[in-house]
Each structure stands twice: as C-alpha cells, then as structure tokens.
PDB file of N, CA and C in Angstrom:
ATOM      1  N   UNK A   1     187.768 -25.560 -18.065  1.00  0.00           N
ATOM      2  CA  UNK A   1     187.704 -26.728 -18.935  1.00  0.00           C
ATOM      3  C   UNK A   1     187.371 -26.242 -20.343  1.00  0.00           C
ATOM      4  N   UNK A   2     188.244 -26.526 -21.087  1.00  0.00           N
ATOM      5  CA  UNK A   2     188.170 -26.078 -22.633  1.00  0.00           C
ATOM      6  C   UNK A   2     187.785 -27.210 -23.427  1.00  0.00           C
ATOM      7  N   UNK A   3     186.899 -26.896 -24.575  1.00  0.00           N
ATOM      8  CA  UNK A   3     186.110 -28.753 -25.147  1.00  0.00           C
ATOM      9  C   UNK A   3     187.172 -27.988 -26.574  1.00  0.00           C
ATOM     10  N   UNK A   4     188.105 -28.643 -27.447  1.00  0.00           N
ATOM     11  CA  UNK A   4     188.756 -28.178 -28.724  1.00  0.00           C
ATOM     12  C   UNK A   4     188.957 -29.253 -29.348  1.00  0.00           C
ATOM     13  N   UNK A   5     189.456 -28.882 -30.519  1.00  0.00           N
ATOM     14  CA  UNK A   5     189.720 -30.163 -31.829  1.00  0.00           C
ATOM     15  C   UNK A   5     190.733 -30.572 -31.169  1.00  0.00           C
ATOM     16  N   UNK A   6     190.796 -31.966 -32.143  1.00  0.00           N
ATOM     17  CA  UNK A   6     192.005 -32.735 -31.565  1.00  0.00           C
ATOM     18  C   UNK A   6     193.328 -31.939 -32.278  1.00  0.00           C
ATOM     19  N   UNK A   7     194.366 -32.182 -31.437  1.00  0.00           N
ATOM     20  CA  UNK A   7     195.526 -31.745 -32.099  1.00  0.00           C
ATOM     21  C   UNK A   7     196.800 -32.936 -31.548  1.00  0.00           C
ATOM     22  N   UNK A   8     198.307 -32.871 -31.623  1.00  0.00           N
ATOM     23  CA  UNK A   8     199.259 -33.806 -31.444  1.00  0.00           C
ATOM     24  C   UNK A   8     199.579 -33.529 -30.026  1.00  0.00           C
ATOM     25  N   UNK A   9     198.964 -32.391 -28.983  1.00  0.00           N
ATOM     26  CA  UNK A   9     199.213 -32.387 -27.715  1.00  0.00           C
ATOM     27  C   UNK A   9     198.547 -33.266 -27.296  1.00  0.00           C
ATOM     28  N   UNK A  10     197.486 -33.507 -27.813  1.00  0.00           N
ATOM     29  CA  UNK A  10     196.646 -34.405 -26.742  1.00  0.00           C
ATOM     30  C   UNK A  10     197.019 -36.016 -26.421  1.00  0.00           C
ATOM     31  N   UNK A  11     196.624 -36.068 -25.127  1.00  0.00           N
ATOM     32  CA  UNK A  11     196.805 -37.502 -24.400  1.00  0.00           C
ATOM     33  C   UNK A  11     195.410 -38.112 -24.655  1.00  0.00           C
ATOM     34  N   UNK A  12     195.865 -39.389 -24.957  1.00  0.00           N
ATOM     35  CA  UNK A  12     194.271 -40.217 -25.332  1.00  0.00           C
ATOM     36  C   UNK A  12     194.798 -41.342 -23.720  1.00  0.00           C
ATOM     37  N   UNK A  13     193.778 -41.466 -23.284  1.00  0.00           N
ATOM     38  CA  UNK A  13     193.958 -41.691 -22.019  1.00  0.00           C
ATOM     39  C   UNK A  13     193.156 -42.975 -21.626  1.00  0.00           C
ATOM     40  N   UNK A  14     193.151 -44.097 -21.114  1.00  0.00           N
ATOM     41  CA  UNK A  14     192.433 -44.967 -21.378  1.00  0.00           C
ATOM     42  C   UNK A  14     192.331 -45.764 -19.708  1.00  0.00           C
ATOM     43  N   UNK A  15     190.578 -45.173 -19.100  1.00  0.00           N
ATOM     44  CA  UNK A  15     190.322 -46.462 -18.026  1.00  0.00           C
ATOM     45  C   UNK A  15     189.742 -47.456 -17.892  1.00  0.00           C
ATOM     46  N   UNK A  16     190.641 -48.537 -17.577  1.00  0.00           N
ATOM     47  CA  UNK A  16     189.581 -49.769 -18.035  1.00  0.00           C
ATOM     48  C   UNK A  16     189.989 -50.359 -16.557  1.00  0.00           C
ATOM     49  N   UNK A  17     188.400 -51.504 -16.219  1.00  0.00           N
ATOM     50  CA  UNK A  17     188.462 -51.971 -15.294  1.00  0.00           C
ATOM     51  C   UNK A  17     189.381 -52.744 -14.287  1.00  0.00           C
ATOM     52  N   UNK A  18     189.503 -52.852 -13.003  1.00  0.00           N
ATOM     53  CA  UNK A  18     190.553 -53.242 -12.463  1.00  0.00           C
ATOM     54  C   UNK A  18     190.651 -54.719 -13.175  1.00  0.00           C
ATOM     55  N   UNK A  19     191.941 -55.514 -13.371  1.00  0.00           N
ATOM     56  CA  UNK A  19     191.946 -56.884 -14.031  1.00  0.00           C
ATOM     57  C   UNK A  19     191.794 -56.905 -15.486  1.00  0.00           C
ATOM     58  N   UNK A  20     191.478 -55.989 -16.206  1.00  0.00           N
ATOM     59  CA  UNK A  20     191.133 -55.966 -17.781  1.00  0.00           C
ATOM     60  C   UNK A  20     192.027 -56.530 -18.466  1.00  0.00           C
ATOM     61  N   UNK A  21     191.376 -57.481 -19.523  1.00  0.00           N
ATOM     62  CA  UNK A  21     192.595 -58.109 -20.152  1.00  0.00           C
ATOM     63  C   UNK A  21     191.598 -58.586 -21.491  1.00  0.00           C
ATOM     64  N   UNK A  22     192.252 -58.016 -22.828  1.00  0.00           N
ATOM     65  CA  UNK A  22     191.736 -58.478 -23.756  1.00  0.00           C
ATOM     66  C   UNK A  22     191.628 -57.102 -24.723  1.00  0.00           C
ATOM     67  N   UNK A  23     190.450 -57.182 -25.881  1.00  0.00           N
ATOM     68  CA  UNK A  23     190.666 -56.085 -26.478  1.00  0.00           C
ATOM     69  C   UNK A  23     189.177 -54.887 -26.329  1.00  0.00           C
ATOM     70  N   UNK A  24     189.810 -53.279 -26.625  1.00  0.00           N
ATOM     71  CA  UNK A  24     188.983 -52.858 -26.594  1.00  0.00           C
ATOM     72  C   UNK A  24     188.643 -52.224 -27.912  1.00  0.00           C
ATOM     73  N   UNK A  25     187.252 -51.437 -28.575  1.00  0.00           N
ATOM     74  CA  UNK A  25     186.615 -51.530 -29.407  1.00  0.00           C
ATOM     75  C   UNK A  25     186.132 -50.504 -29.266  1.00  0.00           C
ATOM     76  N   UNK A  26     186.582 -49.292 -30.614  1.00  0.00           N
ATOM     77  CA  UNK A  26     185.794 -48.132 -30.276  1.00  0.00           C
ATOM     78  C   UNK A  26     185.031 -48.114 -31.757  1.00  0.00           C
ATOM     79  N   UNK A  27     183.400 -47.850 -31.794  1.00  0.00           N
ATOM     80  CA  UNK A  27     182.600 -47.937 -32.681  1.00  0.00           C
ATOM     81  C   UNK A  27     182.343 -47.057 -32.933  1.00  0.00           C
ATOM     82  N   UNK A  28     182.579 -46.125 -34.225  1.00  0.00           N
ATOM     83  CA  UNK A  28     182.135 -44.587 -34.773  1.00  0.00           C
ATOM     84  C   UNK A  28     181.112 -44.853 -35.485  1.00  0.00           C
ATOM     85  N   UNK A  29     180.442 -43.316 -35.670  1.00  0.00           N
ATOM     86  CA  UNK A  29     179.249 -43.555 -36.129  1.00  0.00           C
ATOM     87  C   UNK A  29     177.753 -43.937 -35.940  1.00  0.00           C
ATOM     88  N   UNK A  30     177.817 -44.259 -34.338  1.00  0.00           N
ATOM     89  CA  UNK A  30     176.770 -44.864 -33.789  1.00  0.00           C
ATOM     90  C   UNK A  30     175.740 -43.581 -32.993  1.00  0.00           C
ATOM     91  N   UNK A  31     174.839 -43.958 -34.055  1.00  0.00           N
ATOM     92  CA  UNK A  31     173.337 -42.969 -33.884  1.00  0.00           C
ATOM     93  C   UNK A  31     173.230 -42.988 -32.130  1.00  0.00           C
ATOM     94  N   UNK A  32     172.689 -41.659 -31.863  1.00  0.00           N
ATOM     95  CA  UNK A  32     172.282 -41.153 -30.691  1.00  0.00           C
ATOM     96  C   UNK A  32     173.202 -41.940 -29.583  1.00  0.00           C
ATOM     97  N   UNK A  33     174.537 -41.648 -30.230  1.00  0.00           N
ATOM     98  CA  UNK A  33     175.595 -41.702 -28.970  1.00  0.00           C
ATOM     99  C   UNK A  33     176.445 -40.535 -28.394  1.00  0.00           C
ATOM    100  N   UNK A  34     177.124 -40.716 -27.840  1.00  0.00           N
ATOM    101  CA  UNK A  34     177.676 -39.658 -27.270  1.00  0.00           C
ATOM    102  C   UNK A  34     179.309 -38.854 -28.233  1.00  0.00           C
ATOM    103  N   UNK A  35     179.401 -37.993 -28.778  1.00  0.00           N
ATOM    104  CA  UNK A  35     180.666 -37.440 -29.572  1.00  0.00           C
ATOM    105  C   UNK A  35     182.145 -37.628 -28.226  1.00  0.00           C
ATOM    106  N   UNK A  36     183.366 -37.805 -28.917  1.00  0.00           N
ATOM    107  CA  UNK A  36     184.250 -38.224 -28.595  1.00  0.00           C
ATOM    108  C   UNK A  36     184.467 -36.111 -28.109  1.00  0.00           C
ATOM    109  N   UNK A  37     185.349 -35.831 -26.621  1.00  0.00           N
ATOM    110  CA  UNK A  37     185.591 -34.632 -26.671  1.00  0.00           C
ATOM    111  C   UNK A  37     187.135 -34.764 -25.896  1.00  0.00           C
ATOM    112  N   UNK A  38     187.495 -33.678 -26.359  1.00  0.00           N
ATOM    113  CA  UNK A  38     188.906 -33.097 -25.528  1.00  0.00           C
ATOM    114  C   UNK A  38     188.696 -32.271 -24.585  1.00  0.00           C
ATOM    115  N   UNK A  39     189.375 -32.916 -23.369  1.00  0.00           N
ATOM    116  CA  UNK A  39     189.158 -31.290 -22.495  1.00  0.00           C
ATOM    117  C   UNK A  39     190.267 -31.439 -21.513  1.00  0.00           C
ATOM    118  N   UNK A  40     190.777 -30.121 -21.661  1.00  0.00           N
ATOM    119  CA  UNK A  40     192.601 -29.909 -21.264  1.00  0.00           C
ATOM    120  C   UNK A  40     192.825 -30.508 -21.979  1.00  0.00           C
ATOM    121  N   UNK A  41     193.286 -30.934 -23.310  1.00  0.00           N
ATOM    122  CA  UNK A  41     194.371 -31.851 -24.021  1.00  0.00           C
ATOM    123  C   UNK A  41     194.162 -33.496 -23.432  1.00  0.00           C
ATOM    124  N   UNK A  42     192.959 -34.125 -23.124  1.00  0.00           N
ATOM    125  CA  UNK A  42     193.260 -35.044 -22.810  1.00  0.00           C
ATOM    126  C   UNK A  42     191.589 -35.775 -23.748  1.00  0.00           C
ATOM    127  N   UNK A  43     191.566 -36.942 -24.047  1.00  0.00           N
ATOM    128  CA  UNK A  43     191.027 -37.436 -24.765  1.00  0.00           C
ATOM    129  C   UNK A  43     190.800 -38.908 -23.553  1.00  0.00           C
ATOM    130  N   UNK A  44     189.534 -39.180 -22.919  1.00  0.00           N
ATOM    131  CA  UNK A  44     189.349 -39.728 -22.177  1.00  0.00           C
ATOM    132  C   UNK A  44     188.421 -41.027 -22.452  1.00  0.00           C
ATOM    133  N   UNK A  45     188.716 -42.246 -22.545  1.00  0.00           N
ATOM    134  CA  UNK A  45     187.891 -43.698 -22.754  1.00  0.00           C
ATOM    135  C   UNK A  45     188.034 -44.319 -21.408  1.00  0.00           C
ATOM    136  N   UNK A  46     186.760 -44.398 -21.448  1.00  0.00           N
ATOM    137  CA  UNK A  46     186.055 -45.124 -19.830  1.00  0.00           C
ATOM    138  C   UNK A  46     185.757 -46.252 -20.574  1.00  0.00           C
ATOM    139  N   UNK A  47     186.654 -47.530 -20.402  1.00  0.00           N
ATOM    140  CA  UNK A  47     186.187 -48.546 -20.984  1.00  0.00           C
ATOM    141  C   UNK A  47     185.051 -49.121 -20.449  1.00  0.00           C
ATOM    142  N   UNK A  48     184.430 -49.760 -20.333  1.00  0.00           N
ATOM    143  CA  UNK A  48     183.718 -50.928 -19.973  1.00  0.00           C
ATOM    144  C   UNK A  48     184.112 -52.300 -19.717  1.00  0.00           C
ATOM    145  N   UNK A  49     183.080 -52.757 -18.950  1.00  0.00           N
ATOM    146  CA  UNK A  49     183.907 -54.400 -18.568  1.00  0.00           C
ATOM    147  C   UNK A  49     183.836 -55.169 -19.966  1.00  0.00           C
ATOM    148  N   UNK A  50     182.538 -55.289 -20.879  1.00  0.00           N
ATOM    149  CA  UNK A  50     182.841 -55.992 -21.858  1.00  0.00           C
ATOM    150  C   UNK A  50     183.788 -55.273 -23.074  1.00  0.00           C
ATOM    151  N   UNK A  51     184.313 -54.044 -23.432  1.00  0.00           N
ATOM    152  CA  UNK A  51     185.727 -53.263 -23.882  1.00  0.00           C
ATOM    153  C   UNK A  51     185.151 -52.855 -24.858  1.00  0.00           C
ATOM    154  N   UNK A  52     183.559 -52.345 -25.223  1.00  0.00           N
ATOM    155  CA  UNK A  52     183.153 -52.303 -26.451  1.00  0.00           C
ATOM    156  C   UNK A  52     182.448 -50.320 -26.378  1.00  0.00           C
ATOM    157  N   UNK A  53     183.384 -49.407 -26.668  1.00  0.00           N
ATOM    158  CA  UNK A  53     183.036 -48.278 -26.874  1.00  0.00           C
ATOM    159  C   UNK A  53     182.232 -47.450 -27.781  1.00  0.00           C
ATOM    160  N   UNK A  54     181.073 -46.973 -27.792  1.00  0.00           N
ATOM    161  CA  UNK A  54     180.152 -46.384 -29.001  1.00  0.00           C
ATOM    162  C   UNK A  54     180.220 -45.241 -28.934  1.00  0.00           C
ATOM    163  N   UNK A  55     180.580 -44.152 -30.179  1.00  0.00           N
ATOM    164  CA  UNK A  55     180.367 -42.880 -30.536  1.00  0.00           C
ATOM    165  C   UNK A  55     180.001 -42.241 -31.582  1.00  0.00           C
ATOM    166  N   UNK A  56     179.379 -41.147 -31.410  1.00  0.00           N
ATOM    167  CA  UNK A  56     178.517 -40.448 -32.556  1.00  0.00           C
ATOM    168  C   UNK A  56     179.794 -40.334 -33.479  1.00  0.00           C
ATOM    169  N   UNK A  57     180.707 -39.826 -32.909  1.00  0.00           N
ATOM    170  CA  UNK A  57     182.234 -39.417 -33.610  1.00  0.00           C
ATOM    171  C   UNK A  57     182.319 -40.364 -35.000  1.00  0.00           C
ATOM    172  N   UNK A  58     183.022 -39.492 -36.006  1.00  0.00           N
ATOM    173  CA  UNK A  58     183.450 -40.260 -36.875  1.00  0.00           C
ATOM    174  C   UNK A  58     185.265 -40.678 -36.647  1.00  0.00           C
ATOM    175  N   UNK A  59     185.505 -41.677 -37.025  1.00  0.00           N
ATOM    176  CA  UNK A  59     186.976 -42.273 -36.258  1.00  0.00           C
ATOM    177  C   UNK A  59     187.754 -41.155 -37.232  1.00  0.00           C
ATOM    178  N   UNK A  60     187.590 -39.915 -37.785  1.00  0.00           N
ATOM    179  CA  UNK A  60     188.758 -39.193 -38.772  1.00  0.00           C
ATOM    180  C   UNK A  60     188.755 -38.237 -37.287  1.00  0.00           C
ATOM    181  N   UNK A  61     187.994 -38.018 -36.249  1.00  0.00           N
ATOM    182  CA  UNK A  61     188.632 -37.556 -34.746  1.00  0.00           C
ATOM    183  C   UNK A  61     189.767 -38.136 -34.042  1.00  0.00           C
ATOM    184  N   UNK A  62     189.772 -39.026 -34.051  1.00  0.00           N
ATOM    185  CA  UNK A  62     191.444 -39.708 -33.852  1.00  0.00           C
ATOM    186  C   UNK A  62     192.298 -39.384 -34.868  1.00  0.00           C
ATOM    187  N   UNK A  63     192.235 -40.167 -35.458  1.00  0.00           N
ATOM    188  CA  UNK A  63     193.238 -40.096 -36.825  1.00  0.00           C
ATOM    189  C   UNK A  63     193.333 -38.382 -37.558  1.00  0.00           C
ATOM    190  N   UNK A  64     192.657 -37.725 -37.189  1.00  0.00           N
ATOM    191  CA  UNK A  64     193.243 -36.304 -36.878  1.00  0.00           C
ATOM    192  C   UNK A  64     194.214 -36.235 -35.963  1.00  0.00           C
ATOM    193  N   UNK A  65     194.371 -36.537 -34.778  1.00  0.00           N
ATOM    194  CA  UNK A  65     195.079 -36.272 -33.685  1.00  0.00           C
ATOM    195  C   UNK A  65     196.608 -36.697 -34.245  1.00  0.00           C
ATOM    196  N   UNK A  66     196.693 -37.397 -35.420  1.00  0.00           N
ATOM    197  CA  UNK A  66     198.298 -37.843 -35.602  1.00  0.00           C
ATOM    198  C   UNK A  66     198.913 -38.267 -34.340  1.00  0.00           C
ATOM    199  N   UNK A  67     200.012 -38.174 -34.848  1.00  0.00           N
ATOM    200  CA  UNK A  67     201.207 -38.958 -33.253  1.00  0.00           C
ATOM    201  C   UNK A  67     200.402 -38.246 -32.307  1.00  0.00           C
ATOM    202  N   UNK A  68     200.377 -39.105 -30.990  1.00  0.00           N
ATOM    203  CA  UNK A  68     200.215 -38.866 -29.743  1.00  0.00           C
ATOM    204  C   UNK A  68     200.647 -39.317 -28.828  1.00  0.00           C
ATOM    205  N   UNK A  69     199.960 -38.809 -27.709  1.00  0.00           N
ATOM    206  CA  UNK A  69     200.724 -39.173 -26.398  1.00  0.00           C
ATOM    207  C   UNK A  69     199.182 -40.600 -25.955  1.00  0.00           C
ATOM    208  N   UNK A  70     199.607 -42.045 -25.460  1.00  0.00           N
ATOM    209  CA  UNK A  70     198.614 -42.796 -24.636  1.00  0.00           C
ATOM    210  C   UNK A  70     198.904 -43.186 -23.262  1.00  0.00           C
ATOM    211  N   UNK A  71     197.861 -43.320 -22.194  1.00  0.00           N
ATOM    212  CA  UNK A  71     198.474 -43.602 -21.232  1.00  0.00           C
ATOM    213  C   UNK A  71     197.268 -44.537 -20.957  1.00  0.00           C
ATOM    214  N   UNK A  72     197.647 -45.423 -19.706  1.00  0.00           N
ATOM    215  CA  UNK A  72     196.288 -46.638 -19.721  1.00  0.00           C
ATOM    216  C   UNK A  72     196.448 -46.761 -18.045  1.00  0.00           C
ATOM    217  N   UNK A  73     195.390 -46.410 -17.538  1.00  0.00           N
ATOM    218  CA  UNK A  73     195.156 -47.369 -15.690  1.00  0.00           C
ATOM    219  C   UNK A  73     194.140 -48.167 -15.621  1.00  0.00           C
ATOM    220  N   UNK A  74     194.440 -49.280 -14.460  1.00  0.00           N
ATOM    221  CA  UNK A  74     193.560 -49.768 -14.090  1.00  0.00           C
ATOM    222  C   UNK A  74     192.703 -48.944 -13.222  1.00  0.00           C
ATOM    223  N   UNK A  75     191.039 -48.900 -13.078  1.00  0.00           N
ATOM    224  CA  UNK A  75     190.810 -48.044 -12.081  1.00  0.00           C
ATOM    225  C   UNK A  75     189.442 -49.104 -11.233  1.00  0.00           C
ATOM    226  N   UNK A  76     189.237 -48.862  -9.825  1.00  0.00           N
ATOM    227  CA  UNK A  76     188.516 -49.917  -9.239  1.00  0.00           C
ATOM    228  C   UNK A  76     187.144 -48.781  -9.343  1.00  0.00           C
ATOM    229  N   UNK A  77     186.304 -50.104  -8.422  1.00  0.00           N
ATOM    230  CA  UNK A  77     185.060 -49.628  -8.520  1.00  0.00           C
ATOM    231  C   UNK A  77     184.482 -48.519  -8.029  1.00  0.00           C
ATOM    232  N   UNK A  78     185.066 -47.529  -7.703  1.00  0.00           N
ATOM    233  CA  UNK A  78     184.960 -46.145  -7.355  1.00  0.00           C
ATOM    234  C   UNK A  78     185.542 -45.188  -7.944  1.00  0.00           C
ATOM    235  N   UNK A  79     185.787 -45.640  -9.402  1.00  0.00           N
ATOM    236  CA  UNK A  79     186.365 -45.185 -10.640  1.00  0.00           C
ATOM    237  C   UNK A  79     187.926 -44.301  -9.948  1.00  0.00           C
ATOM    238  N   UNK A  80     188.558 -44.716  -8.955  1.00  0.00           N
ATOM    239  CA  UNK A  80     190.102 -44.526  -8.613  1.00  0.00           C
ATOM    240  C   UNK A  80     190.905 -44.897  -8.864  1.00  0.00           C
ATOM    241  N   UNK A  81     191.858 -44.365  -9.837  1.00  0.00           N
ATOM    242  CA  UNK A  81     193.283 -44.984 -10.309  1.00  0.00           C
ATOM    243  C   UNK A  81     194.027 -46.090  -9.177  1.00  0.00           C
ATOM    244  N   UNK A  82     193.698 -47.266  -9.816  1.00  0.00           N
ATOM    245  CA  UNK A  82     194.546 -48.489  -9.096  1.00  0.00           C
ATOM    246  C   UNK A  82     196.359 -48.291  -9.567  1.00  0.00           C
ATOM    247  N   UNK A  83     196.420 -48.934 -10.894  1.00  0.00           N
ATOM    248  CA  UNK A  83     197.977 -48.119 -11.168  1.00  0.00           C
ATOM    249  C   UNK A  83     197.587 -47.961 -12.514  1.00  0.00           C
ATOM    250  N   UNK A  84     199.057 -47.434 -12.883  1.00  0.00           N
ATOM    251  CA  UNK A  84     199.443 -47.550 -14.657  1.00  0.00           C
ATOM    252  C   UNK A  84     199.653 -48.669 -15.110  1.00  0.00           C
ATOM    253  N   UNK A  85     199.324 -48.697 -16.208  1.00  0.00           N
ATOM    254  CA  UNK A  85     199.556 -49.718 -17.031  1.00  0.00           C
ATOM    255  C   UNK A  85     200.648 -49.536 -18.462  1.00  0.00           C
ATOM    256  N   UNK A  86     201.631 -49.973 -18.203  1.00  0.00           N
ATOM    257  CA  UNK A  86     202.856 -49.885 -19.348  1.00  0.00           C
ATOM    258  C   UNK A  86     202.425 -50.279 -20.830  1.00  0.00           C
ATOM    259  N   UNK A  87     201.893 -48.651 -21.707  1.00  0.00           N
ATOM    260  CA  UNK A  87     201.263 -49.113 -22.537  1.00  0.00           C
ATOM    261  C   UNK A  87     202.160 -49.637 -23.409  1.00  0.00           C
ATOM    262  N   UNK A  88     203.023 -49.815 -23.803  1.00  0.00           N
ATOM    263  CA  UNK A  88     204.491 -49.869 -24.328  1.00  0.00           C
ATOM    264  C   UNK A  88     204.432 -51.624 -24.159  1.00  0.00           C
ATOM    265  N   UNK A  89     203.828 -52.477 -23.385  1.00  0.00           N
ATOM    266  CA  UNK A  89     204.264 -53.816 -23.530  1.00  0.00           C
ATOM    267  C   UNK A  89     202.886 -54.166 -24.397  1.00  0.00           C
ATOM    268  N   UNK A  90     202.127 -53.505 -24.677  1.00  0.00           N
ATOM    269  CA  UNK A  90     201.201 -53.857 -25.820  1.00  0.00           C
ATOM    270  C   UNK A  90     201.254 -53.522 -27.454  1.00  0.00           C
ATOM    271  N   UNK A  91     200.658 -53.616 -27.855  1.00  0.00           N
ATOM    272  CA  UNK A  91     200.921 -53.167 -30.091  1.00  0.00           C
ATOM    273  C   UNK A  91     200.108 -52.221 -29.994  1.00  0.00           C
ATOM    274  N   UNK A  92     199.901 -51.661 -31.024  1.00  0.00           N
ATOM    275  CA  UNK A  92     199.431 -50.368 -31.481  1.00  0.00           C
ATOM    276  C   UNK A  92     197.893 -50.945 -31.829  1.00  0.00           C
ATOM    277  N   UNK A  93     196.580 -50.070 -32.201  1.00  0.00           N
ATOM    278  CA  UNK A  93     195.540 -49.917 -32.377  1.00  0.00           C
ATOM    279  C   UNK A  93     195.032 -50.362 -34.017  1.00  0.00           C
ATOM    280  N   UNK A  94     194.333 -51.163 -34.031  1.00  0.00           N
ATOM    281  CA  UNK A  94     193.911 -51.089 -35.509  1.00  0.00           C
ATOM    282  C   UNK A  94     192.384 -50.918 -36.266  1.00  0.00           C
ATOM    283  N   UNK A  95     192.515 -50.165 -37.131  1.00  0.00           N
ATOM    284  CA  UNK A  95     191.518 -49.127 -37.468  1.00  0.00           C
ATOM    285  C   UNK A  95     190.998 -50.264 -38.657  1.00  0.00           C
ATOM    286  N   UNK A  96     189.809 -50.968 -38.530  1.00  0.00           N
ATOM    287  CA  UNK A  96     188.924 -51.551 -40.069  1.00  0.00           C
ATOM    288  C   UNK A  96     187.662 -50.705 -40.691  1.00  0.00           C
ATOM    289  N   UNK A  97     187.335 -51.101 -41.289  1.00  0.00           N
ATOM    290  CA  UNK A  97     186.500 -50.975 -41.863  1.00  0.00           C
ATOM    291  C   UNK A  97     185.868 -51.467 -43.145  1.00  0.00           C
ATOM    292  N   UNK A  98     184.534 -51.896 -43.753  1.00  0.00           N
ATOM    293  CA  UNK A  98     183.963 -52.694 -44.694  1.00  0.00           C
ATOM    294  C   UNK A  98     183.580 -51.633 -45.361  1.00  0.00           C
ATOM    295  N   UNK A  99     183.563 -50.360 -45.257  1.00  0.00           N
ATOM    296  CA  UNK A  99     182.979 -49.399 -45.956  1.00  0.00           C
ATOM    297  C   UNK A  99     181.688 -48.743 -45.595  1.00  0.00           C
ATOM    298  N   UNK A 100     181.063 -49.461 -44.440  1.00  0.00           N
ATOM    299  CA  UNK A 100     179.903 -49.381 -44.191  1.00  0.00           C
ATOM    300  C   UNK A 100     179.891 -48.521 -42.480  1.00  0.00           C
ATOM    301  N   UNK A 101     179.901 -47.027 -42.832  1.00  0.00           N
ATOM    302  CA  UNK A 101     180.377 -46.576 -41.146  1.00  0.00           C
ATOM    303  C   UNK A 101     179.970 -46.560 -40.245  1.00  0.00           C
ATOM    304  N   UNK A 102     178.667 -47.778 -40.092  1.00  0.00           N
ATOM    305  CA  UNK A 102     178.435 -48.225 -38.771  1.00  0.00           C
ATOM    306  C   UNK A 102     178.929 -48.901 -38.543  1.00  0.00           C
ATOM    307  N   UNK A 103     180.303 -49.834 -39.534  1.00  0.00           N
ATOM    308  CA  UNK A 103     180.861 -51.253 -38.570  1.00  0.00           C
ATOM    309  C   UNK A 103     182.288 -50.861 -38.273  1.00  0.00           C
ATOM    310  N   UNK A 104     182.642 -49.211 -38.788  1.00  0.00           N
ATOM    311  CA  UNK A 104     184.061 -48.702 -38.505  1.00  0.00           C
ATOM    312  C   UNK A 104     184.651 -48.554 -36.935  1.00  0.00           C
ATOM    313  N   UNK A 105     185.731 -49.330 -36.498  1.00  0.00           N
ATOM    314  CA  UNK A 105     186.029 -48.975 -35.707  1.00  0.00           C
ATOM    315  C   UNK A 105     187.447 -49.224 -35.710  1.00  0.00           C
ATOM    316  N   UNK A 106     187.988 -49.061 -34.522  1.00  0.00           N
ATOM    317  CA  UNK A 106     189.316 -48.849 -34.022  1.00  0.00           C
ATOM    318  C   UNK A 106     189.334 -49.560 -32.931  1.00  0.00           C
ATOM    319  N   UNK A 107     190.335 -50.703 -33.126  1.00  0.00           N
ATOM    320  CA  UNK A 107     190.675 -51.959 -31.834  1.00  0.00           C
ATOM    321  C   UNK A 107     192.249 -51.520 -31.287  1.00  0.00           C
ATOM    322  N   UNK A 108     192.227 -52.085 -29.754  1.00  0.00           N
ATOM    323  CA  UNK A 108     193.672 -52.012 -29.216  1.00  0.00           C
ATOM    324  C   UNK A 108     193.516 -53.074 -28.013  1.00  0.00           C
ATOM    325  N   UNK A 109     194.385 -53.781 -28.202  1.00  0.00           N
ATOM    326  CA  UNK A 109     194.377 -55.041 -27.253  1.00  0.00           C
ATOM    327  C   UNK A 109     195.174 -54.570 -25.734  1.00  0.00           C
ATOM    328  N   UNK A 110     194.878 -54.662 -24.519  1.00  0.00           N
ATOM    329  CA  UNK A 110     195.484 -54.791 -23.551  1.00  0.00           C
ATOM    330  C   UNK A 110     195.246 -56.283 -23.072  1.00  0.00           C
ATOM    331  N   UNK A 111     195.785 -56.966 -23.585  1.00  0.00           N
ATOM    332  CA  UNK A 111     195.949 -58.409 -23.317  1.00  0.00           C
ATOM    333  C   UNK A 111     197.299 -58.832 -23.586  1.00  0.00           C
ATOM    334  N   UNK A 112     198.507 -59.157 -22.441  1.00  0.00           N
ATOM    335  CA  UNK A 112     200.021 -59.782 -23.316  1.00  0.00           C
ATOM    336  C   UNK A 112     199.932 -60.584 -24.260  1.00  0.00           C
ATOM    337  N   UNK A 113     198.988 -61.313 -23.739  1.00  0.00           N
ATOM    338  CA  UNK A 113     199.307 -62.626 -25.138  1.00  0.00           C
ATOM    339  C   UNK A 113     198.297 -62.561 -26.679  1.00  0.00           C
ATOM    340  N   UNK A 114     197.851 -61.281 -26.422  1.00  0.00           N
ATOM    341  CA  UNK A 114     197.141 -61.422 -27.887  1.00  0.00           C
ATOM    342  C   UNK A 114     197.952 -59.849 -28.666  1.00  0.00           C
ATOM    343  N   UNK A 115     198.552 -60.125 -29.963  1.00  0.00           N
ATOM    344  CA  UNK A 115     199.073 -59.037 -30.479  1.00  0.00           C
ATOM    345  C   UNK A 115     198.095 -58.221 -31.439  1.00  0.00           C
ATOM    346  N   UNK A 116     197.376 -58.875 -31.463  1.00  0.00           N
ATOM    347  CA  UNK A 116     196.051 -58.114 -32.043  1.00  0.00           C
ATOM    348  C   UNK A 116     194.406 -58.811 -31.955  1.00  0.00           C
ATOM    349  N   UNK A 117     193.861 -57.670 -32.232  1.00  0.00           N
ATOM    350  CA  UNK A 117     192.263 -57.735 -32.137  1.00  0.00           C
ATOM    351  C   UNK A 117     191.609 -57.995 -33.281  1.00  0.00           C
ATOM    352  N   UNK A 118     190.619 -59.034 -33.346  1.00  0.00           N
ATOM    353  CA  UNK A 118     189.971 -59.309 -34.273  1.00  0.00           C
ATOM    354  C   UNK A 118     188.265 -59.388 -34.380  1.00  0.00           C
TER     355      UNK A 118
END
C-alpha cells in the first residue's frame, strides 16, 4: 500500500449507504480531522448517512487531481458492495466557497431529481 500525491490516475471512489439519495458534502480545512489519502491510485469517501464529510485536507487535493476517473456503490451494513451506481446519470461536483476556509467545500448530489447541491 503506497500513501502518494494525487495525480490524473487516480479513482475517487465513493461509498455511501445502501438507499442514499441526496447530496454529499466534503468540508476542507476542518481542525483535528483526518487528511484526505491515496492508496493504490484510489481516493476513497466513506460517506455517511447524513452525506456530510470533514477533512484536515485543503480542497486544492482534489482539484490537483484534474480529470479523473469516479466510481460510486451502494454498500450495506457490513460495509459490502451492494452494487454500482451509474455515476454518469448524476452532474458533476461543485466546489464554493466565501473565502473563509472553514466553510470551503465541495458538493455532489446522488439524488435523480436534484441537479445540484445547495
């Protein structure tokens, strides 16, 4: 297991609970959390049931990574891949910020009927 910078091989990989529907929320910047890591080329988010992710990371760790590869499963309560999820029938991720980099984050909806996160 190799921990390396992000680069355009990597898969950002995303498990969120079986049934998940709505948006998820990754928060950079957040004191005495855990840093975002790569290992094998894969970039791993264990969502949570309420979809709200905290990391020491500053979000220029993604947005380093340029184009990439995403893939999304549902996984049940024994953290086991239920299936894939066709990330392709959802929109792309959107990155805000007020200037203030505890409220910076990066949203991506897995919900059909919502095309974005607010």
């Amino acid at each position: 297991m190799v921990v390396k910078k992000p680069s355009n091989n990597t898969t950002v990989i995303y498990h969120l609970p079986e049934g998940f529907k709505g948006c998820i929320n990754i928060y950079f910047n957040q004191p005495n959390e855990k840093e975002l890591e790569i290992k094998d080329d894969t970039l791993l988010f264990i969502v949570p049931e309420h979809g709200n992710i905290l990391t020491s990371s500053p979000s220029k760790f993604i947005i380093d990574l340029g184009w990439h590869k995403e893939k999304a499963f549902y996984i049940d309560k024994e953290d086991k891949i239920v299936n894939e999820i066709n990330i392709m029938d959802f929109s792309g991720g959107v990155h805000t910020s007020n200037g203030n980099p505890l409220s910076e984050r990066m949203s991506r909806t897995f919900d059909p009927n919502q095309e974005h996160c607010y």
